[in-house]
C-alpha atoms as a PDB file:
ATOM      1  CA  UNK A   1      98.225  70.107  54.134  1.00  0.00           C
ATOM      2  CA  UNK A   2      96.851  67.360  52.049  1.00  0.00           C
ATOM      3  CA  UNK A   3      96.798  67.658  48.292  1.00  0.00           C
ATOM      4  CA  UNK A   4      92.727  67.732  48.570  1.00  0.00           C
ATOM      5  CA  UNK A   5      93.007  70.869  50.928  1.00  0.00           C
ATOM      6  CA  UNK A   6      95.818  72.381  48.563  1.00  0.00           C
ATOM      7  CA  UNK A   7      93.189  71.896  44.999  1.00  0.00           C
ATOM      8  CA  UNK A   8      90.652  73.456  47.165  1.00  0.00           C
ATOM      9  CA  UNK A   9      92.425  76.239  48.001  1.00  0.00           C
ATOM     10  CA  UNK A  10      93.026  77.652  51.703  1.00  0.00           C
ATOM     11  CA  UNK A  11      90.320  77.578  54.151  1.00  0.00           C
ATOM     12  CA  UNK A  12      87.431  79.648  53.965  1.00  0.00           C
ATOM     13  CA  UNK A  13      86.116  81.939  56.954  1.00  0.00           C
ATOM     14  CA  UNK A  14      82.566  81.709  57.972  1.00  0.00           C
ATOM     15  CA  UNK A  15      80.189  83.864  57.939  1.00  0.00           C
ATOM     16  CA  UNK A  16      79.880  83.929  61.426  1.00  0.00           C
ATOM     17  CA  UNK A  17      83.669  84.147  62.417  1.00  0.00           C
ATOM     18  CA  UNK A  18      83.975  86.921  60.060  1.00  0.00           C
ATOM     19  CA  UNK A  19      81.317  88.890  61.059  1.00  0.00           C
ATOM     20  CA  UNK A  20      82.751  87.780  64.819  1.00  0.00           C
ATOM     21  CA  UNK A  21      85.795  89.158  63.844  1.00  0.00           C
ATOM     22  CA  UNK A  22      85.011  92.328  62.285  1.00  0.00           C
ATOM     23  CA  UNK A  23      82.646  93.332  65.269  1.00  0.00           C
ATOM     24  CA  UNK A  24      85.579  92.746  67.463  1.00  0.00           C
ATOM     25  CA  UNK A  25      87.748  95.010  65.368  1.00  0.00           C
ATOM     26  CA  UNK A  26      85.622  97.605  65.447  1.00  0.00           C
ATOM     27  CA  UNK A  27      84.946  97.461  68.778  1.00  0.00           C
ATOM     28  CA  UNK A  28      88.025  97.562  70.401  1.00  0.00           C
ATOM     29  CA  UNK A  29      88.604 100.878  68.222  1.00  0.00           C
ATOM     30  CA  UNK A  30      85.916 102.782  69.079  1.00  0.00           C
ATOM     31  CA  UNK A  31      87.021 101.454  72.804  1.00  0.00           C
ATOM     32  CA  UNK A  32      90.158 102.865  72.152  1.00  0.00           C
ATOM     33  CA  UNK A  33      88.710 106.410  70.811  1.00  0.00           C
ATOM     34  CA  UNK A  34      86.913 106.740  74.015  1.00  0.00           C
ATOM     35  CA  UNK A  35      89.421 105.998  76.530  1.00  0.00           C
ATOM     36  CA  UNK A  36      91.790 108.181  74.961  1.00  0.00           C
ATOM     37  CA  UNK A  37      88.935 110.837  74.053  1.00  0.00           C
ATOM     38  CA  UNK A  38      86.617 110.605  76.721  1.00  0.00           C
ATOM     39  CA  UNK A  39      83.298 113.049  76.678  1.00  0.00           C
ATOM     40  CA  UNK A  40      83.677 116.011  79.372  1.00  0.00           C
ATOM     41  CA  UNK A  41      81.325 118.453  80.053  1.00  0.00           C
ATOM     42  CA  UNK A  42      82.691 121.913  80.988  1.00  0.00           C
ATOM     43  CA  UNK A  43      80.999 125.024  82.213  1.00  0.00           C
ATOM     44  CA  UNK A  44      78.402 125.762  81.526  1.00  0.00           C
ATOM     45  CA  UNK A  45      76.960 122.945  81.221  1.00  0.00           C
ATOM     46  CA  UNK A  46      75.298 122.645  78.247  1.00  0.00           C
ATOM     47  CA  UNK A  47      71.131 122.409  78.001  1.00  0.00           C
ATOM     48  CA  UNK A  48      69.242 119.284  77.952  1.00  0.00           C
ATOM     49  CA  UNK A  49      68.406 119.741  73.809  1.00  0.00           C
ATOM     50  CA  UNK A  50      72.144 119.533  73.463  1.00  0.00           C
ATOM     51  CA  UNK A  51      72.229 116.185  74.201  1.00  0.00           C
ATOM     52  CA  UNK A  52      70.642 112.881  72.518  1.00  0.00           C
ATOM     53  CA  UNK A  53      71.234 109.368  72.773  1.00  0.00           C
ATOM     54  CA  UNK A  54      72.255 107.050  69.643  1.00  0.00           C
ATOM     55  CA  UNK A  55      68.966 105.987  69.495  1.00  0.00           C
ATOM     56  CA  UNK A  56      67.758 109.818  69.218  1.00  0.00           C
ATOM     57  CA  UNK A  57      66.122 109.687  72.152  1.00  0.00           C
ATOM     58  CA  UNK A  58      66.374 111.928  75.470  1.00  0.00           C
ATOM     59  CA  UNK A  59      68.225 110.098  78.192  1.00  0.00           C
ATOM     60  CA  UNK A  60      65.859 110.239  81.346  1.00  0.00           C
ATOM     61  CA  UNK A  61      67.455 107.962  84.234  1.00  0.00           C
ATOM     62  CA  UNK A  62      71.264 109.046  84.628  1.00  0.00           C
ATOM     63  CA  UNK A  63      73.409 107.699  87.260  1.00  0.00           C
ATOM     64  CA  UNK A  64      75.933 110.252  89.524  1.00  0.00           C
ATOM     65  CA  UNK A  65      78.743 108.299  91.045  1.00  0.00           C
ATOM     66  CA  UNK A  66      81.232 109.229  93.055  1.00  0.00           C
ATOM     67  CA  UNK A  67      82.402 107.781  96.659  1.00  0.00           C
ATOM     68  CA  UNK A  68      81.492 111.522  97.844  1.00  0.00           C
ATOM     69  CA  UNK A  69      83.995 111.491 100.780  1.00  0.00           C
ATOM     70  CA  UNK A  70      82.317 113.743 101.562  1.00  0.00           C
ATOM     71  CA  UNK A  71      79.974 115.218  99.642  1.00  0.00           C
ATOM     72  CA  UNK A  72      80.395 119.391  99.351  1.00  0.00           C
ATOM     73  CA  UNK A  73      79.115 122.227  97.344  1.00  0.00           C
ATOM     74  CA  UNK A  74      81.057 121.131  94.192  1.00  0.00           C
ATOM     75  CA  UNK A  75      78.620 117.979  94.455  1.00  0.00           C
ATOM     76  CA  UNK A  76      75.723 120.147  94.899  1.00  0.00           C
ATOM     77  CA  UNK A  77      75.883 122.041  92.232  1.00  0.00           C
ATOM     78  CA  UNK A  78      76.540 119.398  89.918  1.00  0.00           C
ATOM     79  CA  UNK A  79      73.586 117.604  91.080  1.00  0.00           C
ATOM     80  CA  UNK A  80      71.269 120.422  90.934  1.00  0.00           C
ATOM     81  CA  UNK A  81      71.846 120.343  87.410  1.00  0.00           C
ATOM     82  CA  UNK A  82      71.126 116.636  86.980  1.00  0.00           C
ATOM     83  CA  UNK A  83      68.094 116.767  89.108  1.00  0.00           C
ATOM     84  CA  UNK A  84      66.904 120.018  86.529  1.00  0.00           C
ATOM     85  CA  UNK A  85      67.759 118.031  83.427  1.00  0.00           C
ATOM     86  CA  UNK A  86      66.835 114.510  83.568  1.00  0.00           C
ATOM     87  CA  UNK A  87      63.791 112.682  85.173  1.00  0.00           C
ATOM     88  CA  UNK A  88      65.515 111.192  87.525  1.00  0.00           C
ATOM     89  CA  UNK A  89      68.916 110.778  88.872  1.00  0.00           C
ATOM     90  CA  UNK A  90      70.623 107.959  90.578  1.00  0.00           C
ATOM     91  CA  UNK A  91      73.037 109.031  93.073  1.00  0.00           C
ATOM     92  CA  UNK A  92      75.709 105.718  93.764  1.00  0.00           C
ATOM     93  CA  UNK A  93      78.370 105.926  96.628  1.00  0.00           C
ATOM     94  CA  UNK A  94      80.494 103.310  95.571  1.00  0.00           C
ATOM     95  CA  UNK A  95      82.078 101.147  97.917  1.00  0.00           C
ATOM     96  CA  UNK A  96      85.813  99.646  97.203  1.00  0.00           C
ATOM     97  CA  UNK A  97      86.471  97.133  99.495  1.00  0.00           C
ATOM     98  CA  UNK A  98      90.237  97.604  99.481  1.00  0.00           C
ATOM     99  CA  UNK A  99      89.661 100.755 101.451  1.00  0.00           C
ATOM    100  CA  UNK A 100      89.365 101.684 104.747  1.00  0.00           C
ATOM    101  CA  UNK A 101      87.345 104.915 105.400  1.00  0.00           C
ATOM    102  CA  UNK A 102      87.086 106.713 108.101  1.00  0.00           C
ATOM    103  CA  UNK A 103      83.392 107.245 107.506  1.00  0.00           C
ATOM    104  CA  UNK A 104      81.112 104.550 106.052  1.00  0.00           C
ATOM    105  CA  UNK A 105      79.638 104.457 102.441  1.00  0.00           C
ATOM    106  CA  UNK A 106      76.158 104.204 104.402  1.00  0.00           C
ATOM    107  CA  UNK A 107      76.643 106.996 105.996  1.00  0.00           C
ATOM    108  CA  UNK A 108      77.926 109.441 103.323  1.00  0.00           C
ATOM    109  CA  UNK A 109      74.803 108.523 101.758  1.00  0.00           C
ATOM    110  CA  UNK A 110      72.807 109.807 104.664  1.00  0.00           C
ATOM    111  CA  UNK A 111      74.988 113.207 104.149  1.00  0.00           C
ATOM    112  CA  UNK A 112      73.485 113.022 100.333  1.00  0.00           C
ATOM    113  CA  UNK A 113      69.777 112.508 101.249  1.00  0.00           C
ATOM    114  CA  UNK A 114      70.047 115.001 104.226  1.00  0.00           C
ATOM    115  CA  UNK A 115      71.948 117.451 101.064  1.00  0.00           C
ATOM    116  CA  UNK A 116      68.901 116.966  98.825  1.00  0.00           C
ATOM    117  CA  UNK A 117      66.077 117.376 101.221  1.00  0.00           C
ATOM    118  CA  UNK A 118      67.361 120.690 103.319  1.00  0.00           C
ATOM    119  CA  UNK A 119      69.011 122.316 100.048  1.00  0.00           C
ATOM    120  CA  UNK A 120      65.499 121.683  98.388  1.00  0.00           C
ATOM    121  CA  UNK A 121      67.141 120.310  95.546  1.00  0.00           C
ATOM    122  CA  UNK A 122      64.595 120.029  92.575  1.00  0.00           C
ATOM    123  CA  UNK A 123      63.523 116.649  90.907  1.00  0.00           C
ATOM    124  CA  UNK A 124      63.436 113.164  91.475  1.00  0.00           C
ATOM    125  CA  UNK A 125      66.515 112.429  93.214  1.00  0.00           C
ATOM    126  CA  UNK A 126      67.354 108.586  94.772  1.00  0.00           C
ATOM    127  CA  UNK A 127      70.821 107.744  96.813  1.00  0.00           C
ATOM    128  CA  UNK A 128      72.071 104.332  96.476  1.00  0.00           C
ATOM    129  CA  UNK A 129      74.778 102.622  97.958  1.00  0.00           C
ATOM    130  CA  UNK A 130      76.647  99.943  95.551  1.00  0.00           C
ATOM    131  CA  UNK A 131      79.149  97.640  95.644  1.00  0.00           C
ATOM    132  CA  UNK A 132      80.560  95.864  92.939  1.00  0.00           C
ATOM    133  CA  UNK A 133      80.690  96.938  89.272  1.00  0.00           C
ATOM    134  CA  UNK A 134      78.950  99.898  89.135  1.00  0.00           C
ATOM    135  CA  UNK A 135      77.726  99.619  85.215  1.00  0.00           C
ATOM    136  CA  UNK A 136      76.069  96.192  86.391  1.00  0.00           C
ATOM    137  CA  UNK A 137      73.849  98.164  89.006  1.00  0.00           C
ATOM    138  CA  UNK A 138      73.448 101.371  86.086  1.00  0.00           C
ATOM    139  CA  UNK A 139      72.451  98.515  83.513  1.00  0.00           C
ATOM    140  CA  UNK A 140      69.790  97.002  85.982  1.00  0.00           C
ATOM    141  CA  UNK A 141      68.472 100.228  86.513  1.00  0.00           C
ATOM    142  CA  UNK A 142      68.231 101.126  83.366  1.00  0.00           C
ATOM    143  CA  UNK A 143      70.126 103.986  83.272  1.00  0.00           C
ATOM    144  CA  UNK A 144      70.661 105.913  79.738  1.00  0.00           C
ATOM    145  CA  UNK A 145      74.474 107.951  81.096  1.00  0.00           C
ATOM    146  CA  UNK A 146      76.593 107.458  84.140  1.00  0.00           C
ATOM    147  CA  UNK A 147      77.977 110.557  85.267  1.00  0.00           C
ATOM    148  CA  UNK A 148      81.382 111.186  87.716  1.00  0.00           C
ATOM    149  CA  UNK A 149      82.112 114.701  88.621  1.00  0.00           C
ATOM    150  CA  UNK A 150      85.815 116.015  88.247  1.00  0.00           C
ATOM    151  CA  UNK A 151      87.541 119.390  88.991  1.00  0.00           C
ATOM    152  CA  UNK A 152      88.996 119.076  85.751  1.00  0.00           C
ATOM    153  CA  UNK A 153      90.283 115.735  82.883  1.00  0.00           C
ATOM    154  CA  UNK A 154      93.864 117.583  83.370  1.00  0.00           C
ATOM    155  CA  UNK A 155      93.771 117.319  87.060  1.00  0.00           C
ATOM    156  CA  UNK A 156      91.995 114.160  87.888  1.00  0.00           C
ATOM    157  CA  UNK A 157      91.874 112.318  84.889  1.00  0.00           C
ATOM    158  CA  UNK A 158      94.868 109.958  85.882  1.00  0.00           C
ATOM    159  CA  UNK A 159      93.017 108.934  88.403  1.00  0.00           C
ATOM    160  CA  UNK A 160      89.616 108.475  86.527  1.00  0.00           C
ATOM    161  CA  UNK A 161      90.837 106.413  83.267  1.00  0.00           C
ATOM    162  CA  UNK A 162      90.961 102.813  85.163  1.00  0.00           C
ATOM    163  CA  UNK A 163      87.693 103.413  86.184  1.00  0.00           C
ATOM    164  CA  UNK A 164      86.773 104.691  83.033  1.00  0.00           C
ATOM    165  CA  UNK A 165      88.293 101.980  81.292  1.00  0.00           C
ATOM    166  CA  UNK A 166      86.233  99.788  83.269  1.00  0.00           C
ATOM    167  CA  UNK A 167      82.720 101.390  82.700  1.00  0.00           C
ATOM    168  CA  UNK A 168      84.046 100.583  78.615  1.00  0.00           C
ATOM    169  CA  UNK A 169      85.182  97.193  78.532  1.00  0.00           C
ATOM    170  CA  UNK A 170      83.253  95.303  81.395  1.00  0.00           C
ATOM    171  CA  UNK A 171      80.094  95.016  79.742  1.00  0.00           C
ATOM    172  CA  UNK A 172      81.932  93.130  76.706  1.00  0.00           C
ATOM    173  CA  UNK A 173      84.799  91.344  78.715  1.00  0.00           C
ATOM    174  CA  UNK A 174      83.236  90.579  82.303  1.00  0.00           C
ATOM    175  CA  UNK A 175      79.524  89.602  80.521  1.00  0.00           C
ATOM    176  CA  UNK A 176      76.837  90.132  79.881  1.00  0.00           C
ATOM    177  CA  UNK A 177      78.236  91.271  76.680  1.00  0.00           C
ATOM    178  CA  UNK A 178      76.466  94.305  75.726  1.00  0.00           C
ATOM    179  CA  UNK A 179      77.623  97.517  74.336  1.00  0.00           C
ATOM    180  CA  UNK A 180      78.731  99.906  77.501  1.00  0.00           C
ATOM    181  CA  UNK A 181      76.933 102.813  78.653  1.00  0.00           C
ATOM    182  CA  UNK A 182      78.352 106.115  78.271  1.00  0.00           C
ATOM    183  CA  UNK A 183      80.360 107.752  80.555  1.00  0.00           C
ATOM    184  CA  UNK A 184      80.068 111.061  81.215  1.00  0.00           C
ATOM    185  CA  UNK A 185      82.610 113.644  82.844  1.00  0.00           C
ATOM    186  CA  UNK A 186      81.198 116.545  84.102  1.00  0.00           C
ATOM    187  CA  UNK A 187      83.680 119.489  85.000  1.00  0.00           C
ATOM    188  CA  UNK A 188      83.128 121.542  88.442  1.00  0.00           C
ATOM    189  CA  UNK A 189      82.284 125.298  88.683  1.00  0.00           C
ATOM    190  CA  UNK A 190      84.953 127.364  88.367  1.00  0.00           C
ATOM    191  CA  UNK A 191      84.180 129.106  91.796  1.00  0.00           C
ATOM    192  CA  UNK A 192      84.837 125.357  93.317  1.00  0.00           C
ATOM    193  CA  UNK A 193      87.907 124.889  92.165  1.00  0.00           C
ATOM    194  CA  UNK A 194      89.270 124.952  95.274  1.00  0.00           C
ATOM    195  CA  UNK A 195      87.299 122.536  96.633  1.00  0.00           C
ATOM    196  CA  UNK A 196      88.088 118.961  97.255  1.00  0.00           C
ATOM    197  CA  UNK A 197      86.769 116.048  99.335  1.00  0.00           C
ATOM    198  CA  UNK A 198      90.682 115.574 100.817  1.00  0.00           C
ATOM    199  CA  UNK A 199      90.989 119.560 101.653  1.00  0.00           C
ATOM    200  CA  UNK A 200      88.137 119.004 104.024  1.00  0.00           C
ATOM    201  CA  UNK A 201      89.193 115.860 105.356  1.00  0.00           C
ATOM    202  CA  UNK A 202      93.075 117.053 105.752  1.00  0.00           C
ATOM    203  CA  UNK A 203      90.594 120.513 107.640  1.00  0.00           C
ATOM    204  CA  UNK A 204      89.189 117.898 110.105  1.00  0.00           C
ATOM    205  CA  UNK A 205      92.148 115.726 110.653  1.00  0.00           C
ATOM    206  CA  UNK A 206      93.599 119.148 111.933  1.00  0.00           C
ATOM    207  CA  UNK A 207      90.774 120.346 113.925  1.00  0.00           C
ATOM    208  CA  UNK A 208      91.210 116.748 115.742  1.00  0.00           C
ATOM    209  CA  UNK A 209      94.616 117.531 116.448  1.00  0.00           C
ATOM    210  CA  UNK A 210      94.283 120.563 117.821  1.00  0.00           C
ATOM    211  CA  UNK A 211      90.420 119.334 119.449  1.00  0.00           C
ATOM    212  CA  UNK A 212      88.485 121.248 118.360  1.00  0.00           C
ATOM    213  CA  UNK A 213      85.688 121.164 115.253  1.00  0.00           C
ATOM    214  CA  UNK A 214      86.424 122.696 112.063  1.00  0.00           C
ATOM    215  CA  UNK A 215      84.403 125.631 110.347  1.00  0.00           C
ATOM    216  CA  UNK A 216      83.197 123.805 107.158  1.00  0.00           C
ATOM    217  CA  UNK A 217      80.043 126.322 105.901  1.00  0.00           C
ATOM    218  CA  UNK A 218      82.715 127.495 102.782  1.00  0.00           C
ATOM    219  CA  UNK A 219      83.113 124.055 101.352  1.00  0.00           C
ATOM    220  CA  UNK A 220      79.963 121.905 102.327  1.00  0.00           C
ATOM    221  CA  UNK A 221      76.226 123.238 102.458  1.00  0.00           C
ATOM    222  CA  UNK A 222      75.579 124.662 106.032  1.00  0.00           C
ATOM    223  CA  UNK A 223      73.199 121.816 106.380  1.00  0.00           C
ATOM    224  CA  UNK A 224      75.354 119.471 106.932  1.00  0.00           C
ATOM    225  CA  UNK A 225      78.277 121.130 107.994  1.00  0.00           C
ATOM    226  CA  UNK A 226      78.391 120.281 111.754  1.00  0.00           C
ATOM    227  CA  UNK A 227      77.687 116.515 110.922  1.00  0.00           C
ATOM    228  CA  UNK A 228      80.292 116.117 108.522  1.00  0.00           C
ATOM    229  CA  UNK A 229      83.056 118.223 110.892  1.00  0.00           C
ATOM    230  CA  UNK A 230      81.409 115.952 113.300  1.00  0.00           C
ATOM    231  CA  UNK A 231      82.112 112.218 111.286  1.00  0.00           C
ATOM    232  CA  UNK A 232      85.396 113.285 109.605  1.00  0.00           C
ATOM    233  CA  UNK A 233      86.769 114.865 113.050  1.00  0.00           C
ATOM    234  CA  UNK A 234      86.142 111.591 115.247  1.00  0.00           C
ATOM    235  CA  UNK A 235      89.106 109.404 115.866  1.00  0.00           C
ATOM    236  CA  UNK A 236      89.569 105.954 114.204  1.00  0.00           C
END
């Protein structure tokens, strides 16, 4: 340091680092209070008056995601109660390209739209099909809360916090660098408990073994029960 730095004194911050710096701070602990305390809705489900954004407005588009694999009458419910609350309700099956399913993404979102127009499920209710970051898609679409059902945070919680932790920090470290959307985790019925997307696969894998097609009307809406025995039972 030269003796014209050392009368001066040490470097000042700028404004604009400091500020930089403080926003940083603070955002990677209220990041942190998230991951670690993330919001979960358990039943009942609370009203719509319960619930405001920042901003002190009513959220109206939400996003339900979920790779639905397949969809049953744990989903159903949970998306009645979207449809009933909110204006409208985006429901993404997510595609991860590092999987192989037995049944498409496409076509579990055929399952979904065939769900919500022979269950006469109430609202405005659209099925998309995304791939990639799934915030990206819920920021272009201007969605207010991105839901993901879950039997319960001490069950599959493991399992959600990566992707949770990616709904938090992509918008600030992937771009385009704006505060993340909430995520919201919304607990199953208790009478679908025993539910799962993998117990009715694991039924079907069975009923192939054995040839013959699964009975399916206790875990997915009668509906759609004979196509989903029918896509989950076919061989790979």
């Amino acid at each position: 340091m030269s003796r014209e730095d050392m009368e001066h004194g040490p470097p000042r911050w700028s404004p604009l680092i400091w500020g930089s710096s403080v926003f940083l701070a603070c955002s990677l602990l209220l990041l942190a209070r998230c991951l670690y305390w993330p919001v979960v809705l358990k039943y009942p489900w609370p009203s719509r008056k319960a619930e405001l954004l920042r901003s002190g407005e009513e959220p109206r588009r939400v996003l339900f995601a979920g790779s639905f694999n397949p969809p049953h009458h744990g989903h159903l419910a949970m998306l009645r109660y979207l449809a009933q609350r909110y204006n409208e309700v985006i429901v993404v099956v997510g595609v991860n390209p590092d999987k192989k399913y037995l049944v498409s993404p496409v076509e579990r979102a055929a399952i979904i739209k065939q769900i919500v127009d022979k269950e006469k499920v109430q609202g405005k209710v659209r099925v998309e099909v995304v791939s990639g970051y799934i915030w990206r898609f819920a920021m272009k679409e201007k969605v207010s809360i991105m839901f993901r059902g879950i039997r319960s945070w001490e069950k599959d919680g493991g399992e959600e916090r990566f992707l949770y932790f990616l709904n938090l920090c992509g918008p600030i470290l992937l771009g385009p660098l704006k505060w993340p959307l909430p995520t919201y985790f919304l607990e199953g019925k208790p009478e679908y408990n025993h539910v799962s997307s993998t117990l009715i696969r694991n039924l079907c894998a069975e009923g192939r073994s054995k040839g013959k097609m699964p009975d399916l009307s206790e875990f997915v809406p009668k509906s759609v029960s004979s196509r989903v025995g029918a896509a989950y039972s076919k061989t790979e």
